[in-house]
PDB file of N, CA and C in Angstrom:
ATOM      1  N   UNK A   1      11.362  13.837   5.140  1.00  0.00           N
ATOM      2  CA  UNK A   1      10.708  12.544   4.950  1.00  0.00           C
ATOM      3  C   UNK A   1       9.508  12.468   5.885  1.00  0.00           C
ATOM      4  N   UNK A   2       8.532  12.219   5.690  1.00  0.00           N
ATOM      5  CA  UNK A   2       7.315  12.055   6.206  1.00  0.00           C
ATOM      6  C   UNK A   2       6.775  10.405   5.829  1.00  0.00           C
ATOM      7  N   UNK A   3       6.664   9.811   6.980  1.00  0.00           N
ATOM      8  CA  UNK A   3       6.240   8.914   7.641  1.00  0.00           C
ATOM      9  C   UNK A   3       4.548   8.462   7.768  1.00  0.00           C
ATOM     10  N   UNK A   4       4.171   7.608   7.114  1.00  0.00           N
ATOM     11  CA  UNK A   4       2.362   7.370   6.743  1.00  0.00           C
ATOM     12  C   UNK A   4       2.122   6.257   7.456  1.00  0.00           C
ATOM     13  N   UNK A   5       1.252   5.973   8.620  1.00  0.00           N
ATOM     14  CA  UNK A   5       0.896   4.996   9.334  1.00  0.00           C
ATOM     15  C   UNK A   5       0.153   4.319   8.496  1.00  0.00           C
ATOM     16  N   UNK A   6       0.149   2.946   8.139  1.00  0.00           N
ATOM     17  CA  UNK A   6      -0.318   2.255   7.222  1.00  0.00           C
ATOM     18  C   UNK A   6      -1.241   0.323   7.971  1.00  0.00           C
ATOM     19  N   UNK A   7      -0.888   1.263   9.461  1.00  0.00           N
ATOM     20  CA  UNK A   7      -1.201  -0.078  10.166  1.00  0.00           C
ATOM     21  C   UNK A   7      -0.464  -0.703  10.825  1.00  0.00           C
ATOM     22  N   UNK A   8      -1.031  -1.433  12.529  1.00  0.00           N
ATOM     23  CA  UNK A   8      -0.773  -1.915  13.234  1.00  0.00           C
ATOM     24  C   UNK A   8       0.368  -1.748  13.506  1.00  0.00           C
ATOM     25  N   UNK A   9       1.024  -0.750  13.303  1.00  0.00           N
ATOM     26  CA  UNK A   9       2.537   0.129  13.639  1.00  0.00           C
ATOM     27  C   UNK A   9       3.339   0.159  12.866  1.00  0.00           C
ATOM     28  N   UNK A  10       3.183  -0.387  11.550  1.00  0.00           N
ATOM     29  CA  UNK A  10       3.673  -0.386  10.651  1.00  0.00           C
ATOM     30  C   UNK A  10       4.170   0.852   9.816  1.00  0.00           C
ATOM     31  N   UNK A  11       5.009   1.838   8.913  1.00  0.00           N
ATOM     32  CA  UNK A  11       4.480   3.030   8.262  1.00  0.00           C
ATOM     33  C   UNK A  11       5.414   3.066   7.363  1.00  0.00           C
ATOM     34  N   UNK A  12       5.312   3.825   6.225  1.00  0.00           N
ATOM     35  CA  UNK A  12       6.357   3.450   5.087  1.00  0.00           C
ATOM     36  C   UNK A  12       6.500   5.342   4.605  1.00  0.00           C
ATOM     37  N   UNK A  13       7.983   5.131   4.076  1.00  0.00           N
ATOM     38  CA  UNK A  13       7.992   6.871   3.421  1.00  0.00           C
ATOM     39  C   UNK A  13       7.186   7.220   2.645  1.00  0.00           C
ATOM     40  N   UNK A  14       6.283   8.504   2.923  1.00  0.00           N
ATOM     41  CA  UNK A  14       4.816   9.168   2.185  1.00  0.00           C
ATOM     42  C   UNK A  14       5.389   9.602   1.142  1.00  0.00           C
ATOM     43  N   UNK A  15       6.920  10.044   0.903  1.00  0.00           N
ATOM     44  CA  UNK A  15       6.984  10.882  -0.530  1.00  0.00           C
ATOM     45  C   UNK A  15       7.525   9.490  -1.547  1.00  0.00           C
ATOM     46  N   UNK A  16       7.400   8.392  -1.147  1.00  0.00           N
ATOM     47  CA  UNK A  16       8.114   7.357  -2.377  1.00  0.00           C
ATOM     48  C   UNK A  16       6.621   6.500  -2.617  1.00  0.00           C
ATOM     49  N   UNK A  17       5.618   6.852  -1.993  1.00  0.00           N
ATOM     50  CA  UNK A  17       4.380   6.687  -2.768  1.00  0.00           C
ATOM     51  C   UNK A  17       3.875   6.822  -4.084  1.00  0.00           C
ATOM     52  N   UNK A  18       3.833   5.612  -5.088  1.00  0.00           N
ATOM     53  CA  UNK A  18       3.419   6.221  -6.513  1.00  0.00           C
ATOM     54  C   UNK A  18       1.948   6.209  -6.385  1.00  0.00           C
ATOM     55  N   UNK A  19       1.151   4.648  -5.827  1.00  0.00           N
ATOM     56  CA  UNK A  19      -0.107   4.602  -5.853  1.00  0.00           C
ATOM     57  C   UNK A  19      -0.711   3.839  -4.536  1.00  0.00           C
ATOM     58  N   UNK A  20      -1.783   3.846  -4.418  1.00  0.00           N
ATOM     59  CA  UNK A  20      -2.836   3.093  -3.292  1.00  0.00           C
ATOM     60  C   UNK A  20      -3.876   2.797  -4.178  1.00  0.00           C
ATOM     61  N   UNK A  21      -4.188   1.569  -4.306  1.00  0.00           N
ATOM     62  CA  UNK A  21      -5.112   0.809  -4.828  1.00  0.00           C
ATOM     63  C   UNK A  21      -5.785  -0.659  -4.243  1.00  0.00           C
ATOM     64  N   UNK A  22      -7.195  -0.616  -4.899  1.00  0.00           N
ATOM     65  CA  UNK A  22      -7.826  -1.805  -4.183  1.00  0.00           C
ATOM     66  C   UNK A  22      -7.389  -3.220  -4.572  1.00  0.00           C
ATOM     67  N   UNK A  23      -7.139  -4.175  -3.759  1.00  0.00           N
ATOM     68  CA  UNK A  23      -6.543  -5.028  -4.059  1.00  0.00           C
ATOM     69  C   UNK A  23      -7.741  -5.830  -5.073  1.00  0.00           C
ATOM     70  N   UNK A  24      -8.789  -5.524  -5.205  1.00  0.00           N
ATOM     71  CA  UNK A  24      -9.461  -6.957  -6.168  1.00  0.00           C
ATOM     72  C   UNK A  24      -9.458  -6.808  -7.534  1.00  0.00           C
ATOM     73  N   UNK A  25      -9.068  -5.880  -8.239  1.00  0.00           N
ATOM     74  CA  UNK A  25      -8.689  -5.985  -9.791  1.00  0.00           C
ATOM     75  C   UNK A  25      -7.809  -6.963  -9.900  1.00  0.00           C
ATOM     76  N   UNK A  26      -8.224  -7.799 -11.441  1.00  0.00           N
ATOM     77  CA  UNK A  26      -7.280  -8.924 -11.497  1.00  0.00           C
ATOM     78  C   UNK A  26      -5.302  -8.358 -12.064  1.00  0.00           C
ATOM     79  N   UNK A  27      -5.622  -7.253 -12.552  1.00  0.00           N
ATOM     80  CA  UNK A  27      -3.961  -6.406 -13.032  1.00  0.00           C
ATOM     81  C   UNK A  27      -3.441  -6.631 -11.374  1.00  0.00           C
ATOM     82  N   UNK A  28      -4.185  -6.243 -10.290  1.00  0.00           N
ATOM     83  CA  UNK A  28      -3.400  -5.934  -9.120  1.00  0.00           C
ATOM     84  C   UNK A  28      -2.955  -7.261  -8.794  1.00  0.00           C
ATOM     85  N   UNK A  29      -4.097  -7.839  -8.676  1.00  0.00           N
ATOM     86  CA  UNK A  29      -3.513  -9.272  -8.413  1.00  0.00           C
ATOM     87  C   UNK A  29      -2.328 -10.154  -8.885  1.00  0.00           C
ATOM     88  N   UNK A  30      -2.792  -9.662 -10.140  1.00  0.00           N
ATOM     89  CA  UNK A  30      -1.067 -10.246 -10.756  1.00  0.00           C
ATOM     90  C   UNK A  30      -0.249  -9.860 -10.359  1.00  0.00           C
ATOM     91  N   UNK A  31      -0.097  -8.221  -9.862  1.00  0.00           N
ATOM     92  CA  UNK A  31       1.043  -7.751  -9.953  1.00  0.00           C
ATOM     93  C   UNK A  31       1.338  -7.995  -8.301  1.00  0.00           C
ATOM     94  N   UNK A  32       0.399  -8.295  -7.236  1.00  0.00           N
ATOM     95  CA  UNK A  32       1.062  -8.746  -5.822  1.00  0.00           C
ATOM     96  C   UNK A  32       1.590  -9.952  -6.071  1.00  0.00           C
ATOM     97  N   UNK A  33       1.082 -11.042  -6.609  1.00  0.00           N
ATOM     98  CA  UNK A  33       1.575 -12.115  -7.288  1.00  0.00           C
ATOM     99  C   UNK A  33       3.088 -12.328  -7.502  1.00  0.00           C
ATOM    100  N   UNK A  34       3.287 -11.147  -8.947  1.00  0.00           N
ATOM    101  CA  UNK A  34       4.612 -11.331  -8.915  1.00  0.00           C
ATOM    102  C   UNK A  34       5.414 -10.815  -8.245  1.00  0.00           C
ATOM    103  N   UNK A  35       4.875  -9.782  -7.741  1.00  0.00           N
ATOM    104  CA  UNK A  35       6.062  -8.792  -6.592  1.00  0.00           C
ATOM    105  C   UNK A  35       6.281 -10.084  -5.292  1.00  0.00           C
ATOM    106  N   UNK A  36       5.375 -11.240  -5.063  1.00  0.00           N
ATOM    107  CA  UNK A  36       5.746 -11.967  -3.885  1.00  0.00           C
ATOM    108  C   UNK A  36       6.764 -12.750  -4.893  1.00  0.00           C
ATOM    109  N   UNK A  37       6.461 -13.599  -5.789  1.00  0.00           N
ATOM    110  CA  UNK A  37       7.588 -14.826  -6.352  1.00  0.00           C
ATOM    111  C   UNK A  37       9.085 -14.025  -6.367  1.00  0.00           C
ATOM    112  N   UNK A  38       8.690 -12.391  -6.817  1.00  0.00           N
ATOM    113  CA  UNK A  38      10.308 -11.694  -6.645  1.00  0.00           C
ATOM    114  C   UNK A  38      10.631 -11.112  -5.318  1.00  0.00           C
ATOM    115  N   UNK A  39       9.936 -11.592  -4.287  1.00  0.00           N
ATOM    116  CA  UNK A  39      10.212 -11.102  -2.892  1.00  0.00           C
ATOM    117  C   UNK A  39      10.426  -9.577  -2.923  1.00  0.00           C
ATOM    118  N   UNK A  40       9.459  -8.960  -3.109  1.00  0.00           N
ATOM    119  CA  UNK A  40       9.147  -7.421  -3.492  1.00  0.00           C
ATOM    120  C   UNK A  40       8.083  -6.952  -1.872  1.00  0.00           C
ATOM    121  N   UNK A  41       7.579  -8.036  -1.960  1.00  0.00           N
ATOM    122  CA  UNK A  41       6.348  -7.710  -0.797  1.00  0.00           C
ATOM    123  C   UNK A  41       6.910  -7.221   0.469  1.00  0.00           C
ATOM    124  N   UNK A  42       5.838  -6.404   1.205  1.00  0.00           N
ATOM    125  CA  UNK A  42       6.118  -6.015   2.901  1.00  0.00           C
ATOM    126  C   UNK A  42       4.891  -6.272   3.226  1.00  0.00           C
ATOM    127  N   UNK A  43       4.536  -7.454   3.813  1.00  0.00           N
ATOM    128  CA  UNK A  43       2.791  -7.923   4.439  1.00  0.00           C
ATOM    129  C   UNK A  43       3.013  -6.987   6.086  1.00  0.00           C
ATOM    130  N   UNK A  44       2.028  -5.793   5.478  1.00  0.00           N
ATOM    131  CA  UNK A  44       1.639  -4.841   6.495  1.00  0.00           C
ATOM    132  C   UNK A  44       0.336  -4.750   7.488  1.00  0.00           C
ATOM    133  N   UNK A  45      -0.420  -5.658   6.617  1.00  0.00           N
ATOM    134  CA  UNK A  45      -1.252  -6.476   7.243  1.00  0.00           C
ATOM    135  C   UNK A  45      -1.566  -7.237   8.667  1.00  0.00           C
ATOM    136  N   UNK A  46      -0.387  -7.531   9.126  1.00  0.00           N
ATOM    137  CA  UNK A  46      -0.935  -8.220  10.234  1.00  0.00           C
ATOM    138  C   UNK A  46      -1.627  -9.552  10.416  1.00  0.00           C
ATOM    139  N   UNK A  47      -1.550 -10.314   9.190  1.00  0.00           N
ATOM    140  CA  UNK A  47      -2.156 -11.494   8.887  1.00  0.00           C
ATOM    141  C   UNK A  47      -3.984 -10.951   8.551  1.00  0.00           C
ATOM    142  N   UNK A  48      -4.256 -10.200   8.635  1.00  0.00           N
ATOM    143  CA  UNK A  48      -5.793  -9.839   8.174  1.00  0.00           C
ATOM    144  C   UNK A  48      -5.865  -9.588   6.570  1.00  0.00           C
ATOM    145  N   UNK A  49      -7.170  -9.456   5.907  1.00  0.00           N
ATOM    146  CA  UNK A  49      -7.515  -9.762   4.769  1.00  0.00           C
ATOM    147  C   UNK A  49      -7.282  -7.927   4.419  1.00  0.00           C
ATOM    148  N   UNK A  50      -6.320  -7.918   2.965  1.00  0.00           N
ATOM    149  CA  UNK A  50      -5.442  -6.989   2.452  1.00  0.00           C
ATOM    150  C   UNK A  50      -6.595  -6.274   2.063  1.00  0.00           C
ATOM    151  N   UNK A  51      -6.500  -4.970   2.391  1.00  0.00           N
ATOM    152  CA  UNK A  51      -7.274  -4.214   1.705  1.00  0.00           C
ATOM    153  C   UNK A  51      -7.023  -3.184   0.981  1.00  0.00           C
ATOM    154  N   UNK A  52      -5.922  -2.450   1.119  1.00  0.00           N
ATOM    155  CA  UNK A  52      -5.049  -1.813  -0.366  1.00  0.00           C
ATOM    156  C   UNK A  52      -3.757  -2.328   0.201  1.00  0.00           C
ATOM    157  N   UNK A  53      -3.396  -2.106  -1.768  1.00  0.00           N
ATOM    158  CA  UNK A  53      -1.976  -2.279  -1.709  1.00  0.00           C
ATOM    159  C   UNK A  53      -1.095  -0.766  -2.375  1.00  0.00           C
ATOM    160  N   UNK A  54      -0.434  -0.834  -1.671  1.00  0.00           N
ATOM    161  CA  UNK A  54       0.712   0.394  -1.853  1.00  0.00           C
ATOM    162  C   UNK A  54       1.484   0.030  -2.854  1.00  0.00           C
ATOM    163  N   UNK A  55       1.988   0.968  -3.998  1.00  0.00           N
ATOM    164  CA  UNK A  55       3.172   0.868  -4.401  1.00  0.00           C
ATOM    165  C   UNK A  55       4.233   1.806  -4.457  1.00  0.00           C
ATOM    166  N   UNK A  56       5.198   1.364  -4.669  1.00  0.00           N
ATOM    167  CA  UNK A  56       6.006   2.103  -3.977  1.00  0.00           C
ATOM    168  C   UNK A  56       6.979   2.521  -5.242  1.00  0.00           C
ATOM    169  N   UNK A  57       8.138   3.494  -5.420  1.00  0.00           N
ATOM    170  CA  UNK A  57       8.826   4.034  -6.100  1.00  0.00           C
ATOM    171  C   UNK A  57       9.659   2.952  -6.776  1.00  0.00           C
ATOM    172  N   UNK A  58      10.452   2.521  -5.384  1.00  0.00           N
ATOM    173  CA  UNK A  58      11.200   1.235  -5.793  1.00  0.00           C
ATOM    174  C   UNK A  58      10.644   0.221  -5.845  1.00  0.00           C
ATOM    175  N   UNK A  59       9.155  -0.152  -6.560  1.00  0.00           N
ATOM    176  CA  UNK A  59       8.769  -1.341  -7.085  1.00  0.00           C
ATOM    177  C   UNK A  59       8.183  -2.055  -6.293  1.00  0.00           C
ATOM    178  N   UNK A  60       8.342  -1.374  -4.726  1.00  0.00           N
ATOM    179  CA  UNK A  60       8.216  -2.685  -3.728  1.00  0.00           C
ATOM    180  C   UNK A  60       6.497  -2.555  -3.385  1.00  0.00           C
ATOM    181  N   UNK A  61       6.020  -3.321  -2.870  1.00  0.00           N
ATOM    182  CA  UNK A  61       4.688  -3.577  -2.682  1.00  0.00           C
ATOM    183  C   UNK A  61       4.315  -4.003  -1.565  1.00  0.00           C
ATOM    184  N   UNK A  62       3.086  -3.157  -0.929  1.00  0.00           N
ATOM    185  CA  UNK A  62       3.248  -3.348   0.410  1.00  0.00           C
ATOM    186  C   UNK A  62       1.622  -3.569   0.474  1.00  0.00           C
ATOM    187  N   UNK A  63       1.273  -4.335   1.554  1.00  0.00           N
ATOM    188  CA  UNK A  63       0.053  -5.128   1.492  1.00  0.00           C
ATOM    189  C   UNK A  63      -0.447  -4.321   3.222  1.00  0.00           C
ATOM    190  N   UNK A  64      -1.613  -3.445   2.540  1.00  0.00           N
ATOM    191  CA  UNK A  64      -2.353  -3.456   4.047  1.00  0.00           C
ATOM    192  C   UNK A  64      -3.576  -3.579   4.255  1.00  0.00           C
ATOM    193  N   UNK A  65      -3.996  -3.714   5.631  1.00  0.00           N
ATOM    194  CA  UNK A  65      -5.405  -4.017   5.791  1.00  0.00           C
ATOM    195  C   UNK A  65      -6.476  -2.901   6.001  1.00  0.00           C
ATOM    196  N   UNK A  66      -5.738  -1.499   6.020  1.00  0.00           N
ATOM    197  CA  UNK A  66      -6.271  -0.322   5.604  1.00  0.00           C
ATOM    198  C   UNK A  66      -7.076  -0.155   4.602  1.00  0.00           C
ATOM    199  N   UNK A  67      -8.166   0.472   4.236  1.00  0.00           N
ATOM    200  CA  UNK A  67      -9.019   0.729   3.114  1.00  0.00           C
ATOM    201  C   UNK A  67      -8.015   1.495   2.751  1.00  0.00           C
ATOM    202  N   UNK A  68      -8.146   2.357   1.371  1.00  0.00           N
ATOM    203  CA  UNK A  68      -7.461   2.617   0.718  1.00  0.00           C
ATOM    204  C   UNK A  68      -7.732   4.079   0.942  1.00  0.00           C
ATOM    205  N   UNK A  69      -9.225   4.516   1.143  1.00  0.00           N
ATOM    206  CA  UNK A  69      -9.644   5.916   1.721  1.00  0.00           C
ATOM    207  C   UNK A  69      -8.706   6.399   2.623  1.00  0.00           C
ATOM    208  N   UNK A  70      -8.307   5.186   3.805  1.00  0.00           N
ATOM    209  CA  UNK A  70      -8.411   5.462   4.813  1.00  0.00           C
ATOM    210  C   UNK A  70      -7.062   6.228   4.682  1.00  0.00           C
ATOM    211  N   UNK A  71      -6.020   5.342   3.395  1.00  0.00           N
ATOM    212  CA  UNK A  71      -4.503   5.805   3.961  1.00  0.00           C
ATOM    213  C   UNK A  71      -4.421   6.833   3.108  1.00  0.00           C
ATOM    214  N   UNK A  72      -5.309   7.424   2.228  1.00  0.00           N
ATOM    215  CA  UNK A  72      -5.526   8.499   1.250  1.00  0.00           C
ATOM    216  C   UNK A  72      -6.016   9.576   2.843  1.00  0.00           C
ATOM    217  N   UNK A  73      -6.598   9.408   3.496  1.00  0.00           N
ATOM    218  CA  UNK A  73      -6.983  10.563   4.901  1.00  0.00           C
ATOM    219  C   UNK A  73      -5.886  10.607   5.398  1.00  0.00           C
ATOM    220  N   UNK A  74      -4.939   9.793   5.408  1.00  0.00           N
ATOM    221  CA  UNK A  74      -3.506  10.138   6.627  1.00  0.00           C
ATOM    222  C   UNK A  74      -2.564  10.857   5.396  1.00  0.00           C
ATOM    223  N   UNK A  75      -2.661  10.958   4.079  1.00  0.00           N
ATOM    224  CA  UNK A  75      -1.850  11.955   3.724  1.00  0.00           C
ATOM    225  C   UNK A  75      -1.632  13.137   3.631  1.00  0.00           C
ATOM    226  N   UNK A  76      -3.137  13.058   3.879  1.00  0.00           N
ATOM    227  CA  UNK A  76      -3.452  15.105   4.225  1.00  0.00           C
ATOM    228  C   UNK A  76      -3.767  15.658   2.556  1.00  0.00           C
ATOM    229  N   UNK A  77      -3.616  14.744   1.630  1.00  0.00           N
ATOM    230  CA  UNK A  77      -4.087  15.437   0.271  1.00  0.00           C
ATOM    231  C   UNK A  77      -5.456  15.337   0.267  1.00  0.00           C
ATOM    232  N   UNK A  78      -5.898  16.334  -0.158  1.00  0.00           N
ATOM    233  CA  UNK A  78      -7.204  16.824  -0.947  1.00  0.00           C
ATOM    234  C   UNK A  78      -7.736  16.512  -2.116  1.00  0.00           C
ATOM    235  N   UNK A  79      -9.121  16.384  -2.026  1.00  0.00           N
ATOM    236  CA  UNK A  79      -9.804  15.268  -3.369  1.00  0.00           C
ATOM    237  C   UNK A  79      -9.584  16.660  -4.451  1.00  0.00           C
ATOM    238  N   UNK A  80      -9.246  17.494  -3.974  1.00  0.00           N
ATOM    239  CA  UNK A  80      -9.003  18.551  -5.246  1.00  0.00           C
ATOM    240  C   UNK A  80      -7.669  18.333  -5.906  1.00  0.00           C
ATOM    241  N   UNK A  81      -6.507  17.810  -5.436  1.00  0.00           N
ATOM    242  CA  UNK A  81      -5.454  18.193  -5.641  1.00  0.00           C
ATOM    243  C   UNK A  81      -4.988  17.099  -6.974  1.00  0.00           C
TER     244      UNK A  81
END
């Protein structure tokens, strides 16, 4: 299991990663939306303005203030891969 710093000490398991995406599409929005009314969310954030959101294997959705580059550089994958 490998461990992805995602912020302010926060870090979630790297292999149950499906996606990292920018939070301002309106699909995403909906879908943080409903992942909060079903208490799905993990605000990784820190109270600062979300800048990707993670999703996760098991559905869950995690809100950080990381660019989305940034947590795509801490996985160590390659724009080739």
């Amino acid at each position: 299991m490998e461990l992805l710093h995602v912020g302010f000490g926060n870090m979630v398991n790297a292999d149950k990663i499906v996606a990292v995406v920018s939070p301002d599409g309106a699909p995403i929005k909906r879908l943080v939306s409903h992942a909060k009314e079903e208490g799905r969310t993990i605000d990784a954030s820190a109270g600062r303005k979300t800048k990707a959101v993670i999703i996760m294997e098991n559905g869950n959705v995690v809100l950080s203030a990381l660019l989305p580059e940034t947590i795509r550089g801490r996985t160590g994958v390659d724009d080739d891969e």
